[in-house]
Protein backbone atom coordinates (compact mmCIF):
# COMPACT_ATOMS: atom_id res chain seq x y z
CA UNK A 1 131.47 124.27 156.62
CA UNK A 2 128.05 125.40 157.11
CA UNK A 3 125.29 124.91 154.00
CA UNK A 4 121.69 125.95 153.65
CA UNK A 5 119.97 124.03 151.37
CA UNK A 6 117.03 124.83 149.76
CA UNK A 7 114.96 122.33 147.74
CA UNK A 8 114.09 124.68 144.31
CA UNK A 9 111.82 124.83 141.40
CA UNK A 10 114.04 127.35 140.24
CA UNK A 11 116.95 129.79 141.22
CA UNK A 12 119.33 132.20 140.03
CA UNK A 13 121.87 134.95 141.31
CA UNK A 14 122.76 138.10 140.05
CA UNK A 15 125.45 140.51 140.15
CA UNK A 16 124.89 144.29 139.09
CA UNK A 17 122.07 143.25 137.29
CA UNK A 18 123.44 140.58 135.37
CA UNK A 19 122.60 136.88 135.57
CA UNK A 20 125.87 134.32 136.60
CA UNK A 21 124.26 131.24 137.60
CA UNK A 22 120.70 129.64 137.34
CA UNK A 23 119.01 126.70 137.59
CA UNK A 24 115.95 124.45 137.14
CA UNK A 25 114.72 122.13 139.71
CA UNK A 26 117.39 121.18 142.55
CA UNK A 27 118.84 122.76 145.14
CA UNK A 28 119.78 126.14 146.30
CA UNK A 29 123.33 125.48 148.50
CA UNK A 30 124.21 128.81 150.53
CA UNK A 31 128.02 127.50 151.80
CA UNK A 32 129.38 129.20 154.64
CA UNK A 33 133.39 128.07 155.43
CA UNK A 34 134.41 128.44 158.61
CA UNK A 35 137.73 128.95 159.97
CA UNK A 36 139.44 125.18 160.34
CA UNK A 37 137.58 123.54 157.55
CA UNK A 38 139.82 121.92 155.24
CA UNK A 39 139.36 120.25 151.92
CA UNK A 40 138.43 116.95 153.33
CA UNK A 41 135.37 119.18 154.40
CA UNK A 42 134.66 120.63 151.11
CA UNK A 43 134.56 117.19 149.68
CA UNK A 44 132.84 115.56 152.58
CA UNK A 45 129.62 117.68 152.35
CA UNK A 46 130.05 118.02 148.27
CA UNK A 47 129.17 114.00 148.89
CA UNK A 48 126.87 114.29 151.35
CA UNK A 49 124.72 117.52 149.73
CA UNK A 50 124.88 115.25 146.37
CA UNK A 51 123.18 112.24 147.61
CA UNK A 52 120.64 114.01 150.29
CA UNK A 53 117.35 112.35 149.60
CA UNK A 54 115.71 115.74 149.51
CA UNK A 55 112.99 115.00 146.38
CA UNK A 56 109.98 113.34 146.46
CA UNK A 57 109.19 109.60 144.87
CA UNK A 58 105.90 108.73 143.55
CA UNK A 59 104.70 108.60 147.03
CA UNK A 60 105.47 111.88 148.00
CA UNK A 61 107.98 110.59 150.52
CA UNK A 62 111.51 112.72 150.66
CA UNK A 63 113.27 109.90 148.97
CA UNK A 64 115.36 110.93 146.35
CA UNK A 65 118.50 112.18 145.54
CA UNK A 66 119.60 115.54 143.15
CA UNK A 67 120.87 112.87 140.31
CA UNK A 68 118.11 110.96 140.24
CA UNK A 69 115.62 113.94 139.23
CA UNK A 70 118.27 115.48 137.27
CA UNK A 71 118.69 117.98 139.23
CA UNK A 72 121.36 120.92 139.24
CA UNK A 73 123.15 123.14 142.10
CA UNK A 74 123.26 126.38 142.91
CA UNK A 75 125.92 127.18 144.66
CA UNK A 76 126.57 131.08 146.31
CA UNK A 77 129.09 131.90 148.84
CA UNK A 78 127.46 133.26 152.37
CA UNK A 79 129.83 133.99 155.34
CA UNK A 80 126.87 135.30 157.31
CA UNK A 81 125.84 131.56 157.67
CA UNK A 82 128.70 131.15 160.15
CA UNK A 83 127.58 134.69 161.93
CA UNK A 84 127.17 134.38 165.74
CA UNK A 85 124.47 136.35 167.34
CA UNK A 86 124.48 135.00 170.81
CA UNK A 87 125.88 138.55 172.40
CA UNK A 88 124.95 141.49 171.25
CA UNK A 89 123.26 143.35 168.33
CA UNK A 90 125.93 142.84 165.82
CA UNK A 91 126.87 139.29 164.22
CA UNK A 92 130.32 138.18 165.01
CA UNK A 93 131.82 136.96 161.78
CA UNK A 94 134.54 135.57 163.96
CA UNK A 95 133.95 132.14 162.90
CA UNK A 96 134.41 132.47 159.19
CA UNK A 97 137.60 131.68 157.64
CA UNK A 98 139.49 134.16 155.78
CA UNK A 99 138.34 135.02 152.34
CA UNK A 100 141.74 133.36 150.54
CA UNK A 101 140.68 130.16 152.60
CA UNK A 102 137.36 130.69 152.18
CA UNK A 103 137.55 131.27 147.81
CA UNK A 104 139.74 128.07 147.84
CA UNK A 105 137.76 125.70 149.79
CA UNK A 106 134.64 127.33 148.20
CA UNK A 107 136.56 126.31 144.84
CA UNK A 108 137.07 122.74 145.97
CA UNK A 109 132.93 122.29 147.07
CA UNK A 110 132.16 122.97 143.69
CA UNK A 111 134.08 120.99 141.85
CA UNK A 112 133.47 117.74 144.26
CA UNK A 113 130.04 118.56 143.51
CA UNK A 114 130.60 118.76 139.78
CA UNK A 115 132.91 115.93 139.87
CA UNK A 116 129.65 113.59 141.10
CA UNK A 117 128.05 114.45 137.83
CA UNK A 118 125.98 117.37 138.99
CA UNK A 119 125.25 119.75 137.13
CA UNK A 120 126.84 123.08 139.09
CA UNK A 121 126.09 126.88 138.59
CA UNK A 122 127.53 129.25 140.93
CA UNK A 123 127.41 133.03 142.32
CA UNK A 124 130.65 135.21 142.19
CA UNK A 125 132.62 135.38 144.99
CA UNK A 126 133.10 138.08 147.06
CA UNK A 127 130.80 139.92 145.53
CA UNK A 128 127.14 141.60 146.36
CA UNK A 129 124.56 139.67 145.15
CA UNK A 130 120.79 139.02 144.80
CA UNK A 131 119.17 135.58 144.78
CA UNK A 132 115.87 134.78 143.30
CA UNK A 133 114.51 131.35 144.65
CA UNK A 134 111.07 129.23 144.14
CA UNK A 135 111.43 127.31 147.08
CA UNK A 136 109.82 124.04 146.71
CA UNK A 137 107.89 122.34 149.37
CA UNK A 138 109.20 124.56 151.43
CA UNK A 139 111.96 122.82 152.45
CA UNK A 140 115.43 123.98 154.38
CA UNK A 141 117.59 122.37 155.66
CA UNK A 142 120.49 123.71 157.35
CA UNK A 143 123.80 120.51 157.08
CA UNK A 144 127.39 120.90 158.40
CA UNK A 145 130.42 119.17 157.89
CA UNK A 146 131.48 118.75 161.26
C-alpha cells in the first residue's frame, strides 16, 4: 500500500457535486493498494498513519500525533499513486491491485484507522471525484507499507 499524506487545516471530497466526506484539522490520506498487499498491510499502515508525529507542539517541532490534536482522516481511494511512469508517456497501472482487492483492503484501512479512535471520513470508491484541501505547513509525505 502506497499513502500520501497531507497534513490539513481542512478537506473534503465530492462526488457529482455533492459533499461525502470532510474534515477539520488532520490529515488528508490518498491510499493507493497495490497488487500483493494484504490485510496485515491495511492494518499495518492504519497504525502507523495514526500515530505519525505529523503536528506541531508548542515548539513548533513535528511532534505530535492525529489523536493528540484531535484530529480526523480523510481517507480517498487513488490507484494512480501506484502508477509507474518510468517508460513511456502513459502510466502503467500495472501495479495496482484489482478493484475487488483493492475496495476490500481499502475497507479494512479504514476501519483499523477508525478502530484507533480516529475520527474517519471517506471518498466513494470507484468513483470520480474532486478534493478540496488547505494544506497545512505544507507538508507531504508520501509512507508505504512495505
Amino acid at each position: 500500500m502506497r499513502a500520501c499524506v497531507q497534513r490539513v487545516q481542512r478537506a473534503q471530497v465530492s462526488v457529482g457535486g455533492e459533499v461525502c466526506g470532510s474534515i477539520g484539522q488532520g490529515m488528508l490520506v490518498l491510499l493507493g493498494v497495490a497488487a500483493g498487499d494484504t490485510e496485515a498491510d491495511a492494518r499495518q499502515l492504519a497504525e502507523k498513519l495514526s500515530g505519525l508525529r505529523i503536528f506541531e507542539d508548542r515548539q513548533k517541532k513535528m511532534n505530535l500525533s492525529l489523536a493528540q490534536v484531535g484530529g480526523s482522516m480523510l481517507v480517498v481511494s487513488q490507484f494512480t499513486l501506484l502508477g509507474d511512469c518510468r517508460k513511456g508517456r502513459r502510466p502503467s497501472f500495472d501495479a495496482a491491485a484489482p478493484p475487488e482487492m483493492a475496495e476490500k483492503l481499502y475497507q479494512a484501512f479504514v476501519a483499523c484507522a477508525a478502530g484507533r479512535g480516529i475520527p474517519v471520513a471517506t471518498g466513494r470508491f470507484r468513483q470520480y471525484m474532486q478534493v478540496e484541501l488547505v494544506n497545512d505547513g505544507p507538508v507531504t509525505l508520501i509512507v508505504e507499507s512495505k
